[in-house]
Protein backbone atom coordinates (compact mmCIF):
# COMPACT_ATOMS: atom_id res chain seq x y z
CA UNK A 1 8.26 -2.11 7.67
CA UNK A 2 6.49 -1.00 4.38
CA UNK A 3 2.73 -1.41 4.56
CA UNK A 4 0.34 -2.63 2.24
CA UNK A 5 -3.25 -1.58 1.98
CA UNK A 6 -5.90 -3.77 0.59
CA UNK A 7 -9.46 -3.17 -0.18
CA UNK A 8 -13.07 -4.70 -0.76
CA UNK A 9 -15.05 -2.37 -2.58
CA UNK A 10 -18.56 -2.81 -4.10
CA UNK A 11 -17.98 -0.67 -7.72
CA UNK A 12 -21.22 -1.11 -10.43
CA UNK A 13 -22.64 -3.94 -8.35
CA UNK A 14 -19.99 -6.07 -8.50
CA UNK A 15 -17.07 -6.95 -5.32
CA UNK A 16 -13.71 -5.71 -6.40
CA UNK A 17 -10.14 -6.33 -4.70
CA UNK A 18 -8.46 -2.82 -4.40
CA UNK A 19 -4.22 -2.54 -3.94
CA UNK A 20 -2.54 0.52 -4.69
CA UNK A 21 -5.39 2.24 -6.86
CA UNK A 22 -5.84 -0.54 -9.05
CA UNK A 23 -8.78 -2.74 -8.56
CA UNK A 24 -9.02 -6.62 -9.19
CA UNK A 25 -11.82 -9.03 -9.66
CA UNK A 26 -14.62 -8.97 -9.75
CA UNK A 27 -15.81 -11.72 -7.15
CA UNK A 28 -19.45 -12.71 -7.35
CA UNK A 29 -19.75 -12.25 -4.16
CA UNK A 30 -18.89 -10.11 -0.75
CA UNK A 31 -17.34 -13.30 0.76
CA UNK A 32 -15.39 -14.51 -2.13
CA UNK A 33 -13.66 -10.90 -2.36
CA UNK A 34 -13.12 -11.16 1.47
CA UNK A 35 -11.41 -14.20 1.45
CA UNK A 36 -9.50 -13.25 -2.03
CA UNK A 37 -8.14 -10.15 -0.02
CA UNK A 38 -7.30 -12.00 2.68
CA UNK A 39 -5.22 -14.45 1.42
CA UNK A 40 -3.36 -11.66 -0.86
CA UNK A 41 -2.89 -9.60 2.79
CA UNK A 42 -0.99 -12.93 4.45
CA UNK A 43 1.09 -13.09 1.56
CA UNK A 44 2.11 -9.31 1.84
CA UNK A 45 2.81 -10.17 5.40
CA UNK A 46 4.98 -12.94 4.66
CA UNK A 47 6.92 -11.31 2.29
CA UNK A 48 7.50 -8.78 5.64
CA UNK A 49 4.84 -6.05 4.33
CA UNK A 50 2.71 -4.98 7.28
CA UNK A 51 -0.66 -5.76 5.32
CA UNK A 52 -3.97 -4.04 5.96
CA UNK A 53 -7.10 -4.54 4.91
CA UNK A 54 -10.54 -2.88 4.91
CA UNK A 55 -13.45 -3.57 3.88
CA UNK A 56 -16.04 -0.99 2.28
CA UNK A 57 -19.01 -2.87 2.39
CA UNK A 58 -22.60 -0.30 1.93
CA UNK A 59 -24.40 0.35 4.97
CA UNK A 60 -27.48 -2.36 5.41
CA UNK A 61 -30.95 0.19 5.27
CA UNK A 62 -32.33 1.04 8.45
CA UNK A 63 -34.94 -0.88 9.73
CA UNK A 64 -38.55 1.92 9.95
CA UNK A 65 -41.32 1.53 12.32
CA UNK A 66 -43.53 -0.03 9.35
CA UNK A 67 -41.10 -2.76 8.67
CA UNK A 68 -41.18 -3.48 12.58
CA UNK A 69 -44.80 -3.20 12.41
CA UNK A 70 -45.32 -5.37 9.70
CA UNK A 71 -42.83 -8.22 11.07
């Protein structure tokens, strides 16, 4: 079964749907690009693509001792 590889990247501050090195979009938001994604991926599938899909969301800051401190 051919596979399909889908992305959600964040590219200049704005969500982007990534397939085969070409990006679409963008989405205004991380969700709407999720869901876009998604519903392209159970397409793929039903066409008899294995579909996958990741999602390349930036790592949330760490929470420091001040921030705890201050909370």
């Amino acid at each position: 079964m051919a596979q399909v590889n889908y992305t959600v990247d964040l590219i200049n501050g704005a969500w982007m749907v990534g397939l085969n090195g070409k990006h679409f979009g963008p989405y205004s938001t991380l969700d709407a690009a999720v869901t876009a994604a998604s519903r392209a991926a159970h397409k793929a599938e039903a066409q008899g693509y294995n579909a996958v899909l990741t999602i390349n969301a930036p790592a949330e800051p760490a929470e420091t001792a001040q921030d705890r401190d201050a909370a």
